[in-house]
Protein backbone atom coordinates (compact mmCIF):
# COMPACT_ATOMS: atom_id res chain seq x y z
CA UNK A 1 103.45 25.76 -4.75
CA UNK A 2 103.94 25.23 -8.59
CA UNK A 3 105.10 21.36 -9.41
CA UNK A 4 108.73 21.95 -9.79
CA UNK A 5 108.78 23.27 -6.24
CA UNK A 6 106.58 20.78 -4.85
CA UNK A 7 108.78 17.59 -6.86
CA UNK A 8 112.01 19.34 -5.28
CA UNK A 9 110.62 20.12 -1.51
CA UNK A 10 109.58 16.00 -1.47
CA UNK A 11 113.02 14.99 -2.64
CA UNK A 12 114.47 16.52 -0.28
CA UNK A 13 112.33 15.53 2.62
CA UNK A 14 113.98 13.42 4.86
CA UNK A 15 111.93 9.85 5.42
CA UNK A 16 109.11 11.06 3.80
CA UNK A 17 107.02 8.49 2.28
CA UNK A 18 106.20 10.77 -0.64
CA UNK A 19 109.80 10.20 -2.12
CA UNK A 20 108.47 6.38 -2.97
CA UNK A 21 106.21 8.32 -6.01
CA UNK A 22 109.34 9.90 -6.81
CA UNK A 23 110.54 8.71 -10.59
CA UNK A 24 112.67 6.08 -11.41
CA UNK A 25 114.22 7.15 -15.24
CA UNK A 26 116.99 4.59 -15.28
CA UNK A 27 116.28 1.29 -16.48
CA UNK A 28 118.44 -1.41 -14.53
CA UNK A 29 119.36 -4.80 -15.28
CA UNK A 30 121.89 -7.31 -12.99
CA UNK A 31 121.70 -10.15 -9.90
CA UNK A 32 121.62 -8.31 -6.63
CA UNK A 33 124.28 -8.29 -4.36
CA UNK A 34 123.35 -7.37 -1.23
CA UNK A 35 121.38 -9.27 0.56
CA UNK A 36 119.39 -9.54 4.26
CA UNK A 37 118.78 -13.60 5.66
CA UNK A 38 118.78 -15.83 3.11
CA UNK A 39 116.89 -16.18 -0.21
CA UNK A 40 114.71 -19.29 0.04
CA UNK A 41 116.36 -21.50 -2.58
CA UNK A 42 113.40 -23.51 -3.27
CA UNK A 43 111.78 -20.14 -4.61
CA UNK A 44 111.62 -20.29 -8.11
CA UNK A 45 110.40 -17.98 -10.45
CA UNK A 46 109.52 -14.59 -11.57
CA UNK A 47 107.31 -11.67 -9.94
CA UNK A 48 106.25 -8.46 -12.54
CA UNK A 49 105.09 -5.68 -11.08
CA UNK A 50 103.79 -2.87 -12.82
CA UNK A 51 103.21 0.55 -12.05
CA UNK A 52 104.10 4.55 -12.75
CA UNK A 53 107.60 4.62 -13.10
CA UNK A 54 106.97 8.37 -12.77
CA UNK A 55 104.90 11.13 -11.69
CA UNK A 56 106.41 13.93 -13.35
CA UNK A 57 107.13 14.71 -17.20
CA UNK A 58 110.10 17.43 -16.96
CA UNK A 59 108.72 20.18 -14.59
CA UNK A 60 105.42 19.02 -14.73
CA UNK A 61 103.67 16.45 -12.62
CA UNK A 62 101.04 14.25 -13.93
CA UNK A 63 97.38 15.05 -12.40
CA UNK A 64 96.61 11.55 -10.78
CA UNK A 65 98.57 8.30 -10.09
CA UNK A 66 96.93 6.57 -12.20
CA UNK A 67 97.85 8.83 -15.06
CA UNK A 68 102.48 7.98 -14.92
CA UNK A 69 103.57 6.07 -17.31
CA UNK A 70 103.87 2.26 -17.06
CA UNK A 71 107.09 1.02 -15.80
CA UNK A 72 107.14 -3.08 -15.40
CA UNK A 73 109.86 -4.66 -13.21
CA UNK A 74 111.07 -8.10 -13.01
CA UNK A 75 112.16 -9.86 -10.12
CA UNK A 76 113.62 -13.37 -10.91
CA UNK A 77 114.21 -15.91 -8.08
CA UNK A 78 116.68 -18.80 -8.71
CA UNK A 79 118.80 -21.00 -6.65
CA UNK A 80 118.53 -18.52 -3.46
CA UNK A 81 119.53 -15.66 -5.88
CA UNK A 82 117.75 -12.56 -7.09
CA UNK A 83 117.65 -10.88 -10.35
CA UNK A 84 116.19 -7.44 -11.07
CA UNK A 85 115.77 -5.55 -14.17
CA UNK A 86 113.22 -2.91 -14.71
CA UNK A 87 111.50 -1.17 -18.17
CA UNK A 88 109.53 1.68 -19.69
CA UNK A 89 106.63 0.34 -21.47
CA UNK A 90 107.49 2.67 -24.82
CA UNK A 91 103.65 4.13 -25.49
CA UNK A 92 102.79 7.12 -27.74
CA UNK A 93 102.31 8.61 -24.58
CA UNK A 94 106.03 7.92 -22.90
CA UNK A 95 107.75 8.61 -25.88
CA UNK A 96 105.56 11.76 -26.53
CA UNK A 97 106.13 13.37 -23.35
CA UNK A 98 109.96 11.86 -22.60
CA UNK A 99 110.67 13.85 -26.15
CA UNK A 100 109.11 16.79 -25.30
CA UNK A 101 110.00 16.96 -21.36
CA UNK A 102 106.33 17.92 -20.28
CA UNK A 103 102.71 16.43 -20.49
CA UNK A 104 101.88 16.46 -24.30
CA UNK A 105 98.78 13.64 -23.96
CA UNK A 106 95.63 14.07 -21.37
CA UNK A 107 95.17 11.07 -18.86
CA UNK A 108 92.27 9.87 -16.53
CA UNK A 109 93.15 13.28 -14.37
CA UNK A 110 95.03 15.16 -16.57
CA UNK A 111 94.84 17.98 -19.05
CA UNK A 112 97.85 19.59 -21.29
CA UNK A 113 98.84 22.86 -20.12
CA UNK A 114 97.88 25.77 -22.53
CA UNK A 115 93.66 25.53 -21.82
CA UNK A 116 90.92 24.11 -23.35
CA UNK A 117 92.59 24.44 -27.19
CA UNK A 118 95.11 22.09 -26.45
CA UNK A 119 93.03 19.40 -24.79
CA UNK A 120 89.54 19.90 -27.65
CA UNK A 121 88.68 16.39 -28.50
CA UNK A 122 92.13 14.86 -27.62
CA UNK A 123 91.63 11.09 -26.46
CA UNK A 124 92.62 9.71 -23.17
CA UNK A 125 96.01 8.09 -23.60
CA UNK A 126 97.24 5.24 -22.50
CA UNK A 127 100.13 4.57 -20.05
CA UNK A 128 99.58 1.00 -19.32
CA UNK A 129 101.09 1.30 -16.07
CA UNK A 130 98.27 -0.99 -14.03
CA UNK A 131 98.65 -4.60 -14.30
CA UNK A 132 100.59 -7.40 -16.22
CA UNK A 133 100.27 -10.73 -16.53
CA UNK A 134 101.27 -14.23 -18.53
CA UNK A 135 99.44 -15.89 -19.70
CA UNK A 136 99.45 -17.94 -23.46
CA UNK A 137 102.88 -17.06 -24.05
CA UNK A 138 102.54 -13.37 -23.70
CA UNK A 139 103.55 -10.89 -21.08
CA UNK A 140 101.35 -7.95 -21.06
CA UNK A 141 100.98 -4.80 -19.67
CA UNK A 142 97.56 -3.77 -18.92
CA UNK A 143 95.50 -0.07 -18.47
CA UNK A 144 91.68 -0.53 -18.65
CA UNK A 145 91.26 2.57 -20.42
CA UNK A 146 93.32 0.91 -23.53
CA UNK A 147 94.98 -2.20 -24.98
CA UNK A 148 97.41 -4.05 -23.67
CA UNK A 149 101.05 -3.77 -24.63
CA UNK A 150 103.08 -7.13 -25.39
CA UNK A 151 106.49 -7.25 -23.78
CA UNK A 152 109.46 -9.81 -24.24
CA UNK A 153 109.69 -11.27 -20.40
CA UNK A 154 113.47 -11.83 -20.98
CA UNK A 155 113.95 -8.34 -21.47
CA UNK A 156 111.26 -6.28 -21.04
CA UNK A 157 111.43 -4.42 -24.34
CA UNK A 158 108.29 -3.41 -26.06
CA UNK A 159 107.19 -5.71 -28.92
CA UNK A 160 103.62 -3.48 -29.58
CA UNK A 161 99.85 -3.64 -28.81
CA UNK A 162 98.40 -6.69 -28.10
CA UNK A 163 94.76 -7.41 -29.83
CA UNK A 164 94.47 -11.17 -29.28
CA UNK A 165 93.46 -11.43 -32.94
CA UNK A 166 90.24 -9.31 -33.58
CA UNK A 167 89.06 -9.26 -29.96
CA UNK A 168 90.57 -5.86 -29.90
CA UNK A 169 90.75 -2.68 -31.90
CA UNK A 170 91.92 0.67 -31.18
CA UNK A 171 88.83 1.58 -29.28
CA UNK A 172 88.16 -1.85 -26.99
CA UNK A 173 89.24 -2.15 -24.01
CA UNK A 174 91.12 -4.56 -21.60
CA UNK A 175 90.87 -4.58 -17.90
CA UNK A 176 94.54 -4.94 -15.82
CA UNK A 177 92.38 -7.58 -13.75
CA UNK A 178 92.13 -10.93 -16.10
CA UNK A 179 92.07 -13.92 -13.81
CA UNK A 180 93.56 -17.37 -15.39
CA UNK A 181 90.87 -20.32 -14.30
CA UNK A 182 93.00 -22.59 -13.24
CA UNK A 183 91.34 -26.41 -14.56
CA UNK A 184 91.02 -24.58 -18.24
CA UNK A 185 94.00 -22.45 -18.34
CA UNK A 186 91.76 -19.66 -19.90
CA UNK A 187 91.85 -16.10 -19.08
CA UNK A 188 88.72 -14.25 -18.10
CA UNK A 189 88.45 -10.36 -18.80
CA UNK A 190 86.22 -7.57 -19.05
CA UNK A 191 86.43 -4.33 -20.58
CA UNK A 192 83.93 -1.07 -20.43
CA UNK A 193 83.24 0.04 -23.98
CA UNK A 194 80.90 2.88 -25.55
CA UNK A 195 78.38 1.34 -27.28
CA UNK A 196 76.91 4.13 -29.36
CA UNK A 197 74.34 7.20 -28.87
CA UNK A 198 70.90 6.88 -28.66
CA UNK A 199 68.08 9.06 -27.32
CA UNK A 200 68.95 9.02 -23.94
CA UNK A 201 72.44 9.65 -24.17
CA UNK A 202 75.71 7.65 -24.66
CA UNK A 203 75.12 4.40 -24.67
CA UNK A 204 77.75 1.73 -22.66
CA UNK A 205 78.71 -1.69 -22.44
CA UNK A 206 80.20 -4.63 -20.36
CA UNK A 207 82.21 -6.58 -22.45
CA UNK A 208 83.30 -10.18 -21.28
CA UNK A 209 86.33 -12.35 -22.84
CA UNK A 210 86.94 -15.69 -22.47
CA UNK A 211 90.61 -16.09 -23.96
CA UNK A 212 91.92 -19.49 -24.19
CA UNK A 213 95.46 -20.95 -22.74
CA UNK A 214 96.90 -20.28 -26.10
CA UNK A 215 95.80 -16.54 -25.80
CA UNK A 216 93.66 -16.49 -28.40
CA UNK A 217 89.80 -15.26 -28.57
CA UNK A 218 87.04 -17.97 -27.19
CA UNK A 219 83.95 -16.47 -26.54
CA UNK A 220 82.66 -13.04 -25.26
CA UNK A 221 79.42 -11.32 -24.07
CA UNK A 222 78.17 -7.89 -23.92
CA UNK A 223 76.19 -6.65 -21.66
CA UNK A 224 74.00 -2.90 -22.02
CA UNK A 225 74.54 -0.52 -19.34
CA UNK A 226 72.31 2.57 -18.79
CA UNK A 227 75.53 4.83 -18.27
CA UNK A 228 78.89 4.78 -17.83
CA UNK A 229 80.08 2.56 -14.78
CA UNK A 230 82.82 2.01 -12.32
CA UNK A 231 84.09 -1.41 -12.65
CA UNK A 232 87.45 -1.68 -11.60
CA UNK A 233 87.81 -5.43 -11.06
CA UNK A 234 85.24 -8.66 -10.57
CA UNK A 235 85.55 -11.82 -8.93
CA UNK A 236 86.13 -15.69 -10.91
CA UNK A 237 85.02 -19.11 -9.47
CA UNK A 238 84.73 -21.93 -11.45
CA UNK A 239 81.50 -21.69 -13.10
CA UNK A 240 80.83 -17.66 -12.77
CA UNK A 241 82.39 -13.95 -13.23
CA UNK A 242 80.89 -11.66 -11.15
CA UNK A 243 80.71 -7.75 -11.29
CA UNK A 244 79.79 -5.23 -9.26
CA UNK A 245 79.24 -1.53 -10.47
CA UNK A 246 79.86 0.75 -7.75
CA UNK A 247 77.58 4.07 -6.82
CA UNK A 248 80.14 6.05 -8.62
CA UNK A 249 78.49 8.22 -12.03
CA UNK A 250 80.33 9.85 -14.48
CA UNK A 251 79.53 12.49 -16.94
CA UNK A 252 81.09 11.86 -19.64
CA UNK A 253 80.31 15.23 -22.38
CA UNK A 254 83.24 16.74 -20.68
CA UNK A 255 85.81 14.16 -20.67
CA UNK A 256 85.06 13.10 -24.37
CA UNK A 257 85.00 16.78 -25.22
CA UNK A 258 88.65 17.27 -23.75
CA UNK A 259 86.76 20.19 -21.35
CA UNK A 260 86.87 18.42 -18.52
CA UNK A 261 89.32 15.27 -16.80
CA UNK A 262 87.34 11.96 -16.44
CA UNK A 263 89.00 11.73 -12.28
CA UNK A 264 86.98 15.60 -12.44
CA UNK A 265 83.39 13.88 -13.98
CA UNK A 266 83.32 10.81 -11.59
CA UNK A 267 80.74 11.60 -8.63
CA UNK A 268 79.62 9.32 -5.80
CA UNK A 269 75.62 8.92 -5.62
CA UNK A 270 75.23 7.44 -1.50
CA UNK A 271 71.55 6.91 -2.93
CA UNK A 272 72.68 4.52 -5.82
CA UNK A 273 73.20 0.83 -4.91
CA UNK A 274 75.82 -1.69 -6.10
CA UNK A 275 74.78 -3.20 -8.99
CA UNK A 276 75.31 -6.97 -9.18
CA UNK A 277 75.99 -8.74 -12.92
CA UNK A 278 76.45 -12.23 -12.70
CA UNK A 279 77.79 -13.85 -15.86
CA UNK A 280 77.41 -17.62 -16.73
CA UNK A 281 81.02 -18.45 -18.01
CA UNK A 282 78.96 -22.23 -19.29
CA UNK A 283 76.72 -19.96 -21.52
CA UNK A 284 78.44 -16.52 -21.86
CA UNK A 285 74.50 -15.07 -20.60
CA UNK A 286 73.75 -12.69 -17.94
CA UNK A 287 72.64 -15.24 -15.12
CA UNK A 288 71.98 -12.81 -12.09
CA UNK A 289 71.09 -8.93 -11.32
CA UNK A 290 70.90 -8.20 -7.78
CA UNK A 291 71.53 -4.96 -5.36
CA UNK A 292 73.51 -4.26 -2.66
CA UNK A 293 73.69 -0.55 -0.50
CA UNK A 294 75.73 2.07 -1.83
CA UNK A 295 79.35 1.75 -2.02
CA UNK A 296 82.82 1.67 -3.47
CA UNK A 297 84.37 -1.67 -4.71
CA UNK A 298 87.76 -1.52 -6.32
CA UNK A 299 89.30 -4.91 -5.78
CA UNK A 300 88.09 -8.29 -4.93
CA UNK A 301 89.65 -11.70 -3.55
CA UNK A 302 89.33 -15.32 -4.28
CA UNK A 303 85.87 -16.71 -4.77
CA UNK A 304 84.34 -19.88 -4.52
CA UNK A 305 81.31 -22.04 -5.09
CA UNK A 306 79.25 -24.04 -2.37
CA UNK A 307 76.18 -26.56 -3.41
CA UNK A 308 73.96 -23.60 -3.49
CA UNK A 309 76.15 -20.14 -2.99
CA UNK A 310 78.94 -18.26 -4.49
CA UNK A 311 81.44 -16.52 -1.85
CA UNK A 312 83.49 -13.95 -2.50
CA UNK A 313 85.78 -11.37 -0.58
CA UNK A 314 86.27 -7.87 -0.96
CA UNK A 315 87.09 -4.72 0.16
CA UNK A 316 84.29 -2.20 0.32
CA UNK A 317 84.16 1.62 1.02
CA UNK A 318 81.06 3.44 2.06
CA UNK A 319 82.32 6.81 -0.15
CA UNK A 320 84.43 7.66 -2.09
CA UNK A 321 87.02 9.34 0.23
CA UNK A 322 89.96 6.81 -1.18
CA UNK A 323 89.97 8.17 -4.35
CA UNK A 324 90.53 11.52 -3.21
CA UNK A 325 94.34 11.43 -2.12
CA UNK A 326 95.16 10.04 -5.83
CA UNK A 327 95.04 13.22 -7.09
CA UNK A 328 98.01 14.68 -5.56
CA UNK A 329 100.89 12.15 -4.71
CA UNK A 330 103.36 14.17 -3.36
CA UNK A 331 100.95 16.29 -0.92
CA UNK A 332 99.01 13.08 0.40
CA UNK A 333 98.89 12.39 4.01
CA UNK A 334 96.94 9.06 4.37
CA UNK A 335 96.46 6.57 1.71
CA UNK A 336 92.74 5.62 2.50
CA UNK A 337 91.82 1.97 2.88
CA UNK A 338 88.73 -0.21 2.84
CA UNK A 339 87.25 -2.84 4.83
CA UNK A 340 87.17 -6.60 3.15
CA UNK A 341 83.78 -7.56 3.17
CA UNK A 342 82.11 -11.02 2.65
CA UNK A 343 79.21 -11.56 0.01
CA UNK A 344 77.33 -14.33 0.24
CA UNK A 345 75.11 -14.55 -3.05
CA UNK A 346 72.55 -17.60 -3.50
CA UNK A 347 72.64 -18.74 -6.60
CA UNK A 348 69.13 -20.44 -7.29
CA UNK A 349 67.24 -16.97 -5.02
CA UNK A 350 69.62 -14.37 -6.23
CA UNK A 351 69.29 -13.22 -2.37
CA UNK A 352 72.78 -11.89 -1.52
CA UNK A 353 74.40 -10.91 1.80
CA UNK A 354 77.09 -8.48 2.72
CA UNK A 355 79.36 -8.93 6.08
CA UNK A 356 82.27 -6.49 7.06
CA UNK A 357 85.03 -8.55 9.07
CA UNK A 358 85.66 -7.29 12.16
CA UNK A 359 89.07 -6.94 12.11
CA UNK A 360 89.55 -2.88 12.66
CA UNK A 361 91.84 -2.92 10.04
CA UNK A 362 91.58 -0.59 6.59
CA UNK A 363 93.49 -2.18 3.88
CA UNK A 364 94.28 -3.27 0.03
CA UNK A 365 95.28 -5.15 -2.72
CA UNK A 366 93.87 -8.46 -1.58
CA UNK A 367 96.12 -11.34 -2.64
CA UNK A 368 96.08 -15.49 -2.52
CA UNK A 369 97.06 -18.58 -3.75
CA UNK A 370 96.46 -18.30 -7.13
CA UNK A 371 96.72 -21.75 -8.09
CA UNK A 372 93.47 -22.10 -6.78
CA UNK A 373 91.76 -19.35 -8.60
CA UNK A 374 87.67 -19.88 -8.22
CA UNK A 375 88.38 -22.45 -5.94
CA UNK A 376 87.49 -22.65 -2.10
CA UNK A 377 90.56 -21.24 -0.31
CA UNK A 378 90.58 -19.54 3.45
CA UNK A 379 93.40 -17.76 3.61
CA UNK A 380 93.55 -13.66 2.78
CA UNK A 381 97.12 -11.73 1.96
CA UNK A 382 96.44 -8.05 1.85
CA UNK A 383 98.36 -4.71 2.68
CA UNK A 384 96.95 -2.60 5.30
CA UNK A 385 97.88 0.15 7.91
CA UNK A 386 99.89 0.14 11.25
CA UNK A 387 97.30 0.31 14.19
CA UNK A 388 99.31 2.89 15.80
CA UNK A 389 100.17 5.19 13.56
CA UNK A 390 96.99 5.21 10.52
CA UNK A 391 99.28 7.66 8.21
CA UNK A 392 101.50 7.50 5.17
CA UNK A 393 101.15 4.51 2.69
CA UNK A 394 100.64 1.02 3.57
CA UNK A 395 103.01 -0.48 5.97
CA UNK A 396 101.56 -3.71 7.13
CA UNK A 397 100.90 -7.16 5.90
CA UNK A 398 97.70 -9.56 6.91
CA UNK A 399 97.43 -12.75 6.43
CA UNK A 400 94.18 -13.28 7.38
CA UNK A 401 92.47 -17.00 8.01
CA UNK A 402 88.80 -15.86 6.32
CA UNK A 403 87.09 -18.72 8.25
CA UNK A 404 88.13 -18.45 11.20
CA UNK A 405 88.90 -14.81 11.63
CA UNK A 406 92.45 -15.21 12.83
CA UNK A 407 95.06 -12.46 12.03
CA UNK A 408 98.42 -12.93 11.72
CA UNK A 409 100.21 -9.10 10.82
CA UNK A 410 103.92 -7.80 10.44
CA UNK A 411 105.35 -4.65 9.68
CA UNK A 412 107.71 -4.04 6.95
CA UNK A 413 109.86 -2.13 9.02
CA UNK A 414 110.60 1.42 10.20
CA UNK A 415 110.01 4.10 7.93
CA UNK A 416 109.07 1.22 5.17
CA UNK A 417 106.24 0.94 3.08
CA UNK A 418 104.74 -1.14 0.86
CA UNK A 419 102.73 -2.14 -2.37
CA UNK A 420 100.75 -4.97 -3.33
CA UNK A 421 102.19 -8.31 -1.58
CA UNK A 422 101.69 -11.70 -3.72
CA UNK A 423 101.73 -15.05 -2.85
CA UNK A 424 104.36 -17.51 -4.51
CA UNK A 425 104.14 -21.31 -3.53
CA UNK A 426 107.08 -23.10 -1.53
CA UNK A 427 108.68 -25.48 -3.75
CA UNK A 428 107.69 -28.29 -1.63
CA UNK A 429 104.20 -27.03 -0.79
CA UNK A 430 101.79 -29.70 0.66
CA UNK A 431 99.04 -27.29 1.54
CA UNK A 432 97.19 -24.31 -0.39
CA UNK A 433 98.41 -21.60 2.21
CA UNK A 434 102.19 -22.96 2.08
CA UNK A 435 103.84 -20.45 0.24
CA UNK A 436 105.90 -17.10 0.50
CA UNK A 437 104.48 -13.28 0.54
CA UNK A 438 106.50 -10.85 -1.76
CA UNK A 439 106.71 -7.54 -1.01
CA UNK A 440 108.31 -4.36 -2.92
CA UNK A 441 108.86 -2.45 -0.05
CA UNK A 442 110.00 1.06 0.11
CA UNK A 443 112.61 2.19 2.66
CA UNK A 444 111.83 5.97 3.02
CA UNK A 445 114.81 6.85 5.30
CA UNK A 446 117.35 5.72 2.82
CA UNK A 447 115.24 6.20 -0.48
CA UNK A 448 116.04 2.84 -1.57
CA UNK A 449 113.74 -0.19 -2.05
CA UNK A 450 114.00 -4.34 -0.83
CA UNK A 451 112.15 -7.38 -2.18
CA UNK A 452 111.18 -9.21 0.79
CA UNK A 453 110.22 -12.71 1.29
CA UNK A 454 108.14 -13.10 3.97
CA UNK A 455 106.25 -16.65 5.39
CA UNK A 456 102.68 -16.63 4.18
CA UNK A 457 100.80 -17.73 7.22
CA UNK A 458 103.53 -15.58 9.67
CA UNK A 459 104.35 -12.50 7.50
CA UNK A 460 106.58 -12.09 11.06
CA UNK A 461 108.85 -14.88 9.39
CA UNK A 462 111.33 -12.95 6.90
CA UNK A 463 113.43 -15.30 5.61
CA UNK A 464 115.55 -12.95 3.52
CA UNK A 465 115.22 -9.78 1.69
CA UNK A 466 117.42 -8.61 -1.79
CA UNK A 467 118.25 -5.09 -1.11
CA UNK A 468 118.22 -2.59 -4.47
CA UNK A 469 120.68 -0.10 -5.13
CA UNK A 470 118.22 2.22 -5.93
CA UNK A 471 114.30 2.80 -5.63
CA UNK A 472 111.22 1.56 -6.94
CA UNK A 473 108.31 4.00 -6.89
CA UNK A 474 105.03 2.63 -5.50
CA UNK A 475 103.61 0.54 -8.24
CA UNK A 476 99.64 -1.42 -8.68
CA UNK A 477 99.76 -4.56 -9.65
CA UNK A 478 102.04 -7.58 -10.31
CA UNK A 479 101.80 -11.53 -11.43
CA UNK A 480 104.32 -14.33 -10.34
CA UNK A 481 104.77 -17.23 -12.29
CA UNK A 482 107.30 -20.23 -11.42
CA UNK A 483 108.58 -19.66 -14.79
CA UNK A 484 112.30 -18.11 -15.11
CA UNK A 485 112.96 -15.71 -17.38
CA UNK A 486 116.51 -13.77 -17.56
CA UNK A 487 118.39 -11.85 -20.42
């Protein structure tokens, strides 16, 4: 089935869960109407979310979800009331192939059509459809294959790359993970850079930023790596970053070539173990290498430091198997999950320890209270999968208590899905777990999407839900802030 056929059969699929990767093209922008419970009014504030807008350019559908083009939505809260608007980030690559009404720009696992010609030492664009945060005054959309793009957060409209002064250039890269420590207001990041050719090959590099609250450059390491790694996301506590680079190889002649899609060169090695880089945020220096078995790690939770240990939560995979539905978004039948994972790493023996919870649930995009970035928390906010039913996207939210094991899980609703849940702090919050989920959630038998606001520890609690005329496709990542921002 060619992609025009396989777009149309989806849309017209009845509850199918596919039609949430269907494109959104019109931009909206208006207080919602319609409403389920009530709004809390003491939530105040604004949640982006960020993600493909789109999985198709004309006729042609993009070769891997993480290759649509970045869309960034805005969800204000206010006095019990809701405000939505929603915006293409306008990249070379959006405008290029919105002018041209097909793929004119390769992506992490796509090639133009027309063979190898077209593609001959063509760059890997940028969509910045990943993450966004704020953070110094500056809303940005983030892709870690490229630089951020600054938006105005009253609008949305593009204002242009974002270099944070020279810490940037047209070939550095940002991850979409920063993390803002919380007593200095800084933003830690990373980015994977090539580092030059030598003898043995291309050479790579770790890159770590320490941008200050005014978003400008602080200090930054680099750290050699023998190849080309898989490093996704890393965890923050107050004194460390940590990294871990996944059994997952590239070959990169290919991909840099234009002969080949990177998603095509990325192999999993079961004999490679995790890597461990611990970075010294005091001293910028490498402070710890240590191994851990093979795996897959693609997102991480809160961490926190004890007299003697750093913990840290995250979900793990044994292969590779949950990067293999991204290639096809409108075929998939299970969205693959992971299982969080506890790492205990001692921080005068370097002796680290790895422990699965045993929960018997596969899941994602691990949220908390970010207030408390680096700092000892025990509560866990992640998506995961119905017990009963193990198919479609993500349809359940966790709260999990991490010391104690307790689970506390909710579904969305029939024939509902959804994305990344975040935490946002009740206005009169007296605890570190007191605080609302938010949830994009996708309504598959009406192909229309609802913000809901859901209790934190009791994701059974829904206090109210603002229900869209329209859809939002499944997005990655989003960023709340109490700060209100409206046109």
């Amino acid at each position: 089935m060619n992609a025009e056929a396989k777009l149309m059969a989806v849309a017209q699929s009845s509850a199918d869960f596919r039609r949430g990767f269907l494109a959104l093209m019109e931009e909206h922008s208006g207080w919602v109407t319609n409403t389920r419970g009530e709004i809390p009014k003491d939530l105040t504030g604004t949640l982006f979310r960020n993600g493909p807008g789109a999985m198709n350019a004309g006729a042609e559908a993009y070769g891997h979800w993480f290759d649509g083009p970045g869309m960034v939505s805005a969800i204000t809260f206010q006095g019990g009331k809701v405000h939505f608007k929603n915006r293409y980030v306008q990249t070379p690559k959006f405008l290029a192939d919105q002018q041209g009404g097909q793929i004119t720009q390769r992506g992490f696992g796509t090639q133009i059509k027309g063979g190898i010609l077209r593609n001959l030492l063509r760059p890997i664009s940028n969509p910045a459809n990943t993450g966004v945060s704020w953070h110094g005054d500056k809303l940005c959309a983030f892709y870690e294959g490229g630089q951020p793009y600054r938006l105005n957060p009253a609008t949305l409209e593009t204002l242009g790359p974002e270099y944070y002064g020279t810490l940037l250039n047209n070939r550095k890269t940002l991850s979409a993970h920063g993390k803002i420590h919380p007593r200095t207001g800084h933003q830690i990041n990373f980015g994977v850079n090539l580092a030059g050719v030598g003898l043995s090959g291309i050479r790579c590099a770790l890159d770590v930023h320490d941008i200050d609250a005014g978003g400008c450059p602080y200090s930054n390491c680099r750290i050699p790596l023998p190849y080309f790694p898989f490093i996704h996301d890393f965890a923050l506590s107050e004194h460390y970053a940590l990294f871990l680079v996944s059994s997952i190889r590239f070959s990169l002649g290919g991909p840099l070539l234009g002969l080949s899609t990177l998603s095509n060169s990325m192999t999993f090695d079961p004999e490679a173990s995790i890597r461990g880089l611990l970075v010294d945020l005091r001293t910028m220096k490498l402070a710890r290498e240590f191994e851990l078995p093979p795996g897959l790690v693609v997102h991480f939770a809160n961490a926190y430091e004890t007299h003697e240990e750093l913990v840290v939560d995250f979900f793990q995979s044994s292969n590779s198997a949950g990067f293999d539905w991204l290639h096809d978004v409108f075929s998939v039948e299970q969205v693959t999950g992971a299982q969080l994972t506890r790492l205990r790493l001692n921080l005068n023996t370097g002796v680290a320890h790895c422990d699965p919870y045993d929960d018997g649930l596969l899941g994602e995009f691990p949220a908390w209270n970010t207030d408390f970035n680096g700092q000892f928390t025990d509560r866990c906010y992640f998506v995961a999968h119905n017990h009963s039913s193990h198919k479609g996207f993500f349809d359940t939210l966790v709260s999990l208590n991490t010391e104690t094991g307790k689970l506390n899980t909710a579904s969305v609703g029939d024939s509902r899905y959804t994305s990344e849940a975040l935490f946002a702090p009740k206005g009169n919050a007296d605890a570190r777990n007191d605080g609302y989920l938010l949830a994009v959630v996708y309504d598959a038998a009406r192909h229309l999407s609802e913000i809901q606001v859901r209790d934190a520890e009791d994701p059974t609690i829904e206090y109210g839900a603002a229900l869209l005329e329209h859809h939002v496709p499944f997005g990655f990542h989003g960023y709340f802030t109490r700060e209100v921002f409206l046109p």
